[in-house]
Protein backbone atom coordinates (compact mmCIF):
# COMPACT_ATOMS: atom_id res chain seq x y z
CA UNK A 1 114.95 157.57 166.22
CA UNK A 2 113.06 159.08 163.47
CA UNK A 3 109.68 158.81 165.00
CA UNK A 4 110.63 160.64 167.98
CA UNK A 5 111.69 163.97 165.57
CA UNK A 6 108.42 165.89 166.50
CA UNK A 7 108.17 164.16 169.80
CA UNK A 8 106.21 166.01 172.93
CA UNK A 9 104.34 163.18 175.12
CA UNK A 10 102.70 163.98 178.31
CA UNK A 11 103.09 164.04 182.00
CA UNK A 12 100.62 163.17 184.94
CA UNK A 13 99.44 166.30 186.62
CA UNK A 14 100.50 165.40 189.76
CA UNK A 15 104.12 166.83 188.88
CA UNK A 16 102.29 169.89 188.21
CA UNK A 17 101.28 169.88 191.72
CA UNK A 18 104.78 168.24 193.10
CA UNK A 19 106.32 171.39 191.18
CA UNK A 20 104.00 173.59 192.68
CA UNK A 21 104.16 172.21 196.51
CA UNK A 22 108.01 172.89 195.74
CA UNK A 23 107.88 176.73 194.26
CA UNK A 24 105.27 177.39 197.37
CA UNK A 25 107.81 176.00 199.73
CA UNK A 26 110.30 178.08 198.63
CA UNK A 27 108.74 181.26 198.24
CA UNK A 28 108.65 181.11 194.63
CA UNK A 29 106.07 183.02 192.40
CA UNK A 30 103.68 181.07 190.84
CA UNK A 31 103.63 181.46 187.41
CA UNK A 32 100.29 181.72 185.40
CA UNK A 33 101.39 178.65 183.30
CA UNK A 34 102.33 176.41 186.69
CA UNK A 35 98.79 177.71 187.71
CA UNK A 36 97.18 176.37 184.84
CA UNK A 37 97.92 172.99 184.91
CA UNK A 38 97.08 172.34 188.19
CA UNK A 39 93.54 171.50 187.04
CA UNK A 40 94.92 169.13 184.41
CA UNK A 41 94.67 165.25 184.26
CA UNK A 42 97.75 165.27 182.17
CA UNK A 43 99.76 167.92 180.37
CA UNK A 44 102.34 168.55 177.24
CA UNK A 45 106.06 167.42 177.94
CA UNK A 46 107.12 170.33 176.47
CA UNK A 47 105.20 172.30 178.87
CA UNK A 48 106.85 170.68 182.12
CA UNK A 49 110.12 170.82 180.47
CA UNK A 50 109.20 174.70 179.77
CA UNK A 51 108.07 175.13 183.94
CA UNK A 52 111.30 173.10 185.05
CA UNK A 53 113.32 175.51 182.86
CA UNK A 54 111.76 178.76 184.15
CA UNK A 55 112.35 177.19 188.02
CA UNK A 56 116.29 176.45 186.90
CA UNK A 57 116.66 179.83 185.32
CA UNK A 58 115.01 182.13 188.36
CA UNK A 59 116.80 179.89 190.95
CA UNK A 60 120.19 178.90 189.22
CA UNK A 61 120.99 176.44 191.88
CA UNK A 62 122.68 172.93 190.89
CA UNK A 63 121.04 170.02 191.11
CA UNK A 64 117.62 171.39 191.26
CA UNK A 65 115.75 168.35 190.29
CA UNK A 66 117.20 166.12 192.58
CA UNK A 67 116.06 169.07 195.41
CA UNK A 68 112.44 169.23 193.28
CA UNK A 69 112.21 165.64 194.05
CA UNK A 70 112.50 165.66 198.09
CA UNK A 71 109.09 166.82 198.09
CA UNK A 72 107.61 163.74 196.31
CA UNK A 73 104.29 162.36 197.53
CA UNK A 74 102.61 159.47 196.84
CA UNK A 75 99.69 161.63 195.37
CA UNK A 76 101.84 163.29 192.89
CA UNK A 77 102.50 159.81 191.05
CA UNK A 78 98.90 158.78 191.47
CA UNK A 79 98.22 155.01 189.93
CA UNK A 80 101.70 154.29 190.74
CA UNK A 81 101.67 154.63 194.35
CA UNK A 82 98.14 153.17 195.06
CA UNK A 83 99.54 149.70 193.31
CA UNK A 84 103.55 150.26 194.47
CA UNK A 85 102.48 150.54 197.60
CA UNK A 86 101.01 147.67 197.87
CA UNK A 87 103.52 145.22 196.58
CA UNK A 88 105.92 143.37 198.50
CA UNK A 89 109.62 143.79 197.63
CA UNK A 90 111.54 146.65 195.49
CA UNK A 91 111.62 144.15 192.48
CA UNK A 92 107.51 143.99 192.44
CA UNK A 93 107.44 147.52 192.60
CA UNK A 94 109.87 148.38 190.02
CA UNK A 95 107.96 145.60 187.72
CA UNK A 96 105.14 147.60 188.31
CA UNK A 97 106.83 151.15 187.64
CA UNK A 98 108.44 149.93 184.37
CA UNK A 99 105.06 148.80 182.94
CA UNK A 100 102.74 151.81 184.60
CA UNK A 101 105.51 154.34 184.55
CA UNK A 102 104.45 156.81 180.68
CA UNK A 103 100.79 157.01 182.86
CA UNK A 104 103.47 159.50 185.02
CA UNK A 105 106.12 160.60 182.48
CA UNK A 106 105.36 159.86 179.12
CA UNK A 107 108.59 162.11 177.83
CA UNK A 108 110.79 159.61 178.83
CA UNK A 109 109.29 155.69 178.22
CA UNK A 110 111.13 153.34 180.68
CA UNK A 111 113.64 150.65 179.69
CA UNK A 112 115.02 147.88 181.94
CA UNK A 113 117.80 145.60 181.06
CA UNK A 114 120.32 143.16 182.39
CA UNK A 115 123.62 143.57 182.71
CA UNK A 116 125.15 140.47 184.07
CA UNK A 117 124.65 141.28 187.83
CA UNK A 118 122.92 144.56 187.51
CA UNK A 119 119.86 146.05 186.40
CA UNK A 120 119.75 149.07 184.62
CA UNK A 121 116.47 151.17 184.18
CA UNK A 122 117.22 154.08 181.81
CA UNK A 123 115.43 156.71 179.57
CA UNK A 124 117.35 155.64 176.22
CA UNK A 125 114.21 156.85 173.60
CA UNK A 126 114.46 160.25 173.73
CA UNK A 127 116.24 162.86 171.70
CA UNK A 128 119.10 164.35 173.46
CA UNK A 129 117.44 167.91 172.44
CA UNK A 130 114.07 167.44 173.69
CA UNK A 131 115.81 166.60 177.63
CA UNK A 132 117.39 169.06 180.17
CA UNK A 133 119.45 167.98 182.60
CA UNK A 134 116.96 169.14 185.43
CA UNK A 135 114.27 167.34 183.19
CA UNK A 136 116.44 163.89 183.53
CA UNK A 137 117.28 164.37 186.96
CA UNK A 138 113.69 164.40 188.21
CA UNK A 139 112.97 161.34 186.04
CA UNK A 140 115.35 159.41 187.88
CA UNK A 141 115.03 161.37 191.25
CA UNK A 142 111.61 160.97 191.58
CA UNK A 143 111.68 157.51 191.15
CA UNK A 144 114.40 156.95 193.60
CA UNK A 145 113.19 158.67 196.31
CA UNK A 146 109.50 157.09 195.92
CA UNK A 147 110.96 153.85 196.22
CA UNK A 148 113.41 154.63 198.98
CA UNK A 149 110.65 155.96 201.03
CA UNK A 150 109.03 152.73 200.52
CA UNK A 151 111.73 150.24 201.83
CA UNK A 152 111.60 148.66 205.00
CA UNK A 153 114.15 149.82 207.36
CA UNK A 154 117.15 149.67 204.43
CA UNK A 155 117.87 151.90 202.32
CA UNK A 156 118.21 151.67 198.35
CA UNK A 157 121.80 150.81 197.34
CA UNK A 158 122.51 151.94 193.92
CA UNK A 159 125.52 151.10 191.92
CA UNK A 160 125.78 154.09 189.09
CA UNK A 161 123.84 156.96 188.06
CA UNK A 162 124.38 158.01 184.18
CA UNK A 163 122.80 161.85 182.73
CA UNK A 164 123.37 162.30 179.06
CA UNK A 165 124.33 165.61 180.07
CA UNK A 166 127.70 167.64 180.43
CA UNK A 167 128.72 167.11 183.76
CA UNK A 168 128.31 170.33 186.45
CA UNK A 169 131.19 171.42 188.44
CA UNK A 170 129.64 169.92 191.22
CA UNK A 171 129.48 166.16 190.67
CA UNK A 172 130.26 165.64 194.54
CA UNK A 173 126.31 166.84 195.49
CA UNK A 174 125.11 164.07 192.71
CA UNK A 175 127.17 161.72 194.35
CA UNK A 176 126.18 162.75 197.84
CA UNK A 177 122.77 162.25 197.36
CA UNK A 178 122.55 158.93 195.09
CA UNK A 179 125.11 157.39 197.50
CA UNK A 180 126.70 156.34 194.54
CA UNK A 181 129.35 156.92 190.98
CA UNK A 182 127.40 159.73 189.47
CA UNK A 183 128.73 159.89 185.26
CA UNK A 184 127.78 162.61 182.95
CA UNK A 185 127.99 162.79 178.88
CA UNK A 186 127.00 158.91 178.84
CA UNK A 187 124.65 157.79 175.87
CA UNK A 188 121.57 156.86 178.48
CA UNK A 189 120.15 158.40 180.89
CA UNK A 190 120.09 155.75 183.76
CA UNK A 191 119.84 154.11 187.17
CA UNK A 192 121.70 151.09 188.09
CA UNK A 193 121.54 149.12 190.94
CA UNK A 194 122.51 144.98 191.88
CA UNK A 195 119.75 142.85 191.39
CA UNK A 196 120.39 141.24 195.16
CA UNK A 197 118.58 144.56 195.84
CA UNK A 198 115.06 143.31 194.03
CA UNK A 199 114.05 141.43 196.96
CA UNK A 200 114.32 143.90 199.73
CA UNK A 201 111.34 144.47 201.13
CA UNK A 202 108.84 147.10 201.00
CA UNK A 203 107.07 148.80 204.23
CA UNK A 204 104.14 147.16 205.27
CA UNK A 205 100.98 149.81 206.01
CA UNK A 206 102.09 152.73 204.35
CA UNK A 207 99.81 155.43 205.84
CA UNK A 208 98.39 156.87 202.71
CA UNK A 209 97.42 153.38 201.29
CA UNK A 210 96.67 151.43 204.71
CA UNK A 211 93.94 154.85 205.77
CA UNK A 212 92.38 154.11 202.29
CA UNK A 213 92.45 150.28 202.94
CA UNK A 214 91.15 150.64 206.41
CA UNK A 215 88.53 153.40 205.53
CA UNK A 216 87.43 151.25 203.05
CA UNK A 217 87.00 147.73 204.90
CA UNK A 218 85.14 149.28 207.23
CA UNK A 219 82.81 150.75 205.54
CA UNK A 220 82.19 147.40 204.44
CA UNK A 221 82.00 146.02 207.52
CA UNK A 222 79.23 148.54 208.94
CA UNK A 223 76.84 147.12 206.31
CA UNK A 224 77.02 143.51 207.71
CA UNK A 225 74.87 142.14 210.05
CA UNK A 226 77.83 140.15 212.17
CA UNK A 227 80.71 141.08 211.35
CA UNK A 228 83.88 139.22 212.31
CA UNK A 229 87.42 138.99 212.47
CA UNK A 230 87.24 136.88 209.45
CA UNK A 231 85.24 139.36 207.21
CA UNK A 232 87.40 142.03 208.40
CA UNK A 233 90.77 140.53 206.91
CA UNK A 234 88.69 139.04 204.09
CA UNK A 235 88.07 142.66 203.13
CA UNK A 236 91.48 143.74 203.40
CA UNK A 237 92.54 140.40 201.14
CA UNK A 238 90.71 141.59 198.65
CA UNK A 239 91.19 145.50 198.42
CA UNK A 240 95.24 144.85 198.20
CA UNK A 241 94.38 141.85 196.02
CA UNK A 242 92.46 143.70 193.21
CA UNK A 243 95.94 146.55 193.51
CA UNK A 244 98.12 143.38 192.81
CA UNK A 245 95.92 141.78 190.19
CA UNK A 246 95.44 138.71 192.92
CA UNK A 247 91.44 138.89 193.18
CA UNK A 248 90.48 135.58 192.63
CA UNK A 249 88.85 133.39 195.39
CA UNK A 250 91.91 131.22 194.95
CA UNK A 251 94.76 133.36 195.94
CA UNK A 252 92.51 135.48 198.46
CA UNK A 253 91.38 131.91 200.37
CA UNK A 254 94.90 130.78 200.67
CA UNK A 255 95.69 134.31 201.88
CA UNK A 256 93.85 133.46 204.54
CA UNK A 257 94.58 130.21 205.04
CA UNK A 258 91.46 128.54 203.93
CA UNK A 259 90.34 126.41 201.01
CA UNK A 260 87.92 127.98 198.45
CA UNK A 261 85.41 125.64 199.87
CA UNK A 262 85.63 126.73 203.45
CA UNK A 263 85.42 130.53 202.46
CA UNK A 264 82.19 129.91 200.34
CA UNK A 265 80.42 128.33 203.16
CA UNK A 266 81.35 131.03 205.08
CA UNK A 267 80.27 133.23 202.61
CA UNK A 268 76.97 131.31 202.09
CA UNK A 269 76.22 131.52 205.93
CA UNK A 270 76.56 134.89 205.50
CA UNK A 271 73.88 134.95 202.58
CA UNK A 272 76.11 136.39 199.77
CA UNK A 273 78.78 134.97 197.27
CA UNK A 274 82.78 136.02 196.70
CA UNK A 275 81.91 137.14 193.62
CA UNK A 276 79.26 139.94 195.17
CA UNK A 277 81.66 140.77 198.02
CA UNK A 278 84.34 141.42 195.36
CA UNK A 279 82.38 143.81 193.72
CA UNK A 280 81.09 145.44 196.62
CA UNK A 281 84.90 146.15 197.41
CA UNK A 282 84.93 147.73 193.83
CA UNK A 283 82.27 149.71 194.16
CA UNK A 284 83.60 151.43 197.28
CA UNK A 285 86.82 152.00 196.06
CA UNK A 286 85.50 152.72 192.60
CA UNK A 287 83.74 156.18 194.05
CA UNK A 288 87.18 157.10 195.81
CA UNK A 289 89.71 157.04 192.71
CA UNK A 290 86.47 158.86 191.16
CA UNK A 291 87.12 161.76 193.45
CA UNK A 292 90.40 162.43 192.46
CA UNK A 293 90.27 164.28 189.26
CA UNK A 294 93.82 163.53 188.04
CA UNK A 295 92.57 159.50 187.73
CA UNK A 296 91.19 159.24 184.59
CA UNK A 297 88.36 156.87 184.08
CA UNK A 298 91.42 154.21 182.25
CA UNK A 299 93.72 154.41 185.27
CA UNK A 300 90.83 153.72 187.60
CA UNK A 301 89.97 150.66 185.79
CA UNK A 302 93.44 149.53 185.85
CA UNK A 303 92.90 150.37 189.89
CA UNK A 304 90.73 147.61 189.93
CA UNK A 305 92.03 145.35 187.92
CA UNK A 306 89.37 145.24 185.03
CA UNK A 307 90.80 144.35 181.32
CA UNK A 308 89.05 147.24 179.93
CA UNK A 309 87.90 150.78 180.77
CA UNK A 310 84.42 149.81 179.04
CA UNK A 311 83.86 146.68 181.29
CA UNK A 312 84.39 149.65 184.35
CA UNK A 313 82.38 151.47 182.76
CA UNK A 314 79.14 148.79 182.59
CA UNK A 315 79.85 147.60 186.25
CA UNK A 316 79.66 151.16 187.60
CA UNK A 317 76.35 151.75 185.62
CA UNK A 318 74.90 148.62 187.38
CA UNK A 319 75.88 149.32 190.55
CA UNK A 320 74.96 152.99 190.75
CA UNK A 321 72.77 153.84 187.60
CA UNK A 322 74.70 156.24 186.67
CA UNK A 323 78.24 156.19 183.97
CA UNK A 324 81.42 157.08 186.17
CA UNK A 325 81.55 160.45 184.11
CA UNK A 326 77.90 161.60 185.56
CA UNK A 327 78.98 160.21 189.09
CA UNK A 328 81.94 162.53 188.95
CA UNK A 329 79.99 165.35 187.83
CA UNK A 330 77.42 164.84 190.66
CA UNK A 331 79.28 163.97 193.60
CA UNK A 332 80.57 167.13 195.12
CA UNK A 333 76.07 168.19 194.41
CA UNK A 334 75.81 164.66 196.81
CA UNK A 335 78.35 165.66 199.76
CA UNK A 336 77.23 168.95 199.40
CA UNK A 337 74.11 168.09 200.48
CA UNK A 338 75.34 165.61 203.37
């Protein structure tokens, strides 16, 4: 544990603005430091454990993080929720969480493990004294109710929640609200629920993701000459395939139930390629993560699934003439003038 002594990390703004969202809906004061990060791509640990802890002590209700965490959005987890969103049962998305999930909440890195017929996700790294409990319990809150929004029509069943810290007087509300054996003082802070539970399945059309999808697609579809049914569903193949790292003309033609062959005549008719549809479909979506200043230029690229930031980077400059950076900057001068 030595290397985690002088430990701090860094969180994704957007907890900045799910904390803020929260103190506004409850008539709070906003404080000049909750003010100031609400600008910020990412911010210091210590600094959200500092804003949780002045919330705690001006409220001094129990369980505030689990309350804190009913106000979740999908915009306050950013990268996250475009890709979980998009995947298919709660097992994909929690794949995706534990390898995405210090881009959110870098205090606490993620840890999944087997135990015989369960599957525990904890928060085992960190030092005891760099936690609270209301830091822990929107780690694991926020989490849970992201992913129970998510589900389609069931809801998440979990089999024990562990804190690290001293158990409140009122373990009944913890127990309430995770449906679940809430235990305090344990060595981990964790969530653990039956692995049947990985391949429940997730909402369909989520209407965050599916307006972007749509908006998207037919945008696309405005710029061709004859567009048809086919094109339409080829373009939402391939926006939710580049989220899933599925992009190839492989898995998109037997999406739609095609061989590769049949989709390149298509294609061919059509007078382009896959490959320059694909990136068209970047390009688009490329310019919307851009306008959301709490994606950085890494997470975007991630977005659409290039290897490296740099190759984003060189794509974006041929499409546009411009780096991503100078897009950013210029943008709001561009709709402005709209």
């Amino acid at each position: 544990m030595h290397q985690f002594k002088d430990y701090t990390g860094s969180v994704y703004g957007g907890l900045g603005h799910l904390l803020y969202a929260y103190s506004q809906a409850k008539g709070l004061a906003i404080s000049e430091k909750l003010e100031q990060v609400q600008n910020l791509e990412r911010f210091d640990f210590c600094l959200w454990r500092e804003l949780l802890t002045d919330v705690d002590q001006h409220l001094k209700i129990p369980a505030l993080g689990l309350e804190i965490a009913e106000y979740v959005q999908p915009k306050h987890l950013g990268i996250i929720a475009y890709i979980a969103l998009s995947c298919n049962t709660l097992g994909e998305a929690l794949y995706r969480y534990h390898d995405l999930h210090r881009l959110i909440y870098d205090g606490s890195p993620l840890q999944a493990d087997m135990l015989g017929d369960y599957l525990a996700i904890g928060w085992g790294s960190v030092p005891f004294h760099l936690t609270t409990q209301v830091s822990n319990e929107i780690a694991i809150a926020v989490m849970f109710q992201f992913l129970k929004h998510s589900m389609e029509f069931e809801d998440i069943h979990i089999h024990e929640v562990h804190f690290t810290h001293p158990a409140p007087k009122n373990v009944a509300l913890y127990e309430q609200y995770f449906h679940c054996k809430v235990h305090f003082s344990q060595p981990v802070a964790q969530i653990i629920l039956p692995v049947a539970e990985l391949a429940k399945p997730f909402r369909q059309g989520d209407q965050t993701l599916q307006h972007l999808l749509m908006q998207q697609a037919q945008a696309l579809l405005d710029k061709l000459p004859n567009s048809t049914q086919l094109d339409e569903r080829l373009q939402q193949a391939i926006l939710t395939g580049l989220q899933k790292n599925l992009y190839q003309i492989e898995p998109i033609a037997k999406q739609l139930s095609m061989s590769v062959r049949q989709l390149q005549r298509h294609l061919q008719q059509q007078g382009t390629t896959y490959q320059q549809r694909m990136q068209e479909v970047r390009h688009l979506l490329a310019e919307q993560y851009l306008k959301d200043r709490h994606l950085s230029l890494q997470e975007i690229a991630l977005l659409l699934s290039y290897s490296e930031q740099s190759a984003f980077q060189r794509a974006f400059k041929k499409w546009t003439g411009m780096t991503p950076q100078q897009w950013r900057c210029y943008s709001p001068i561009k709709m402005s003038m709209r």
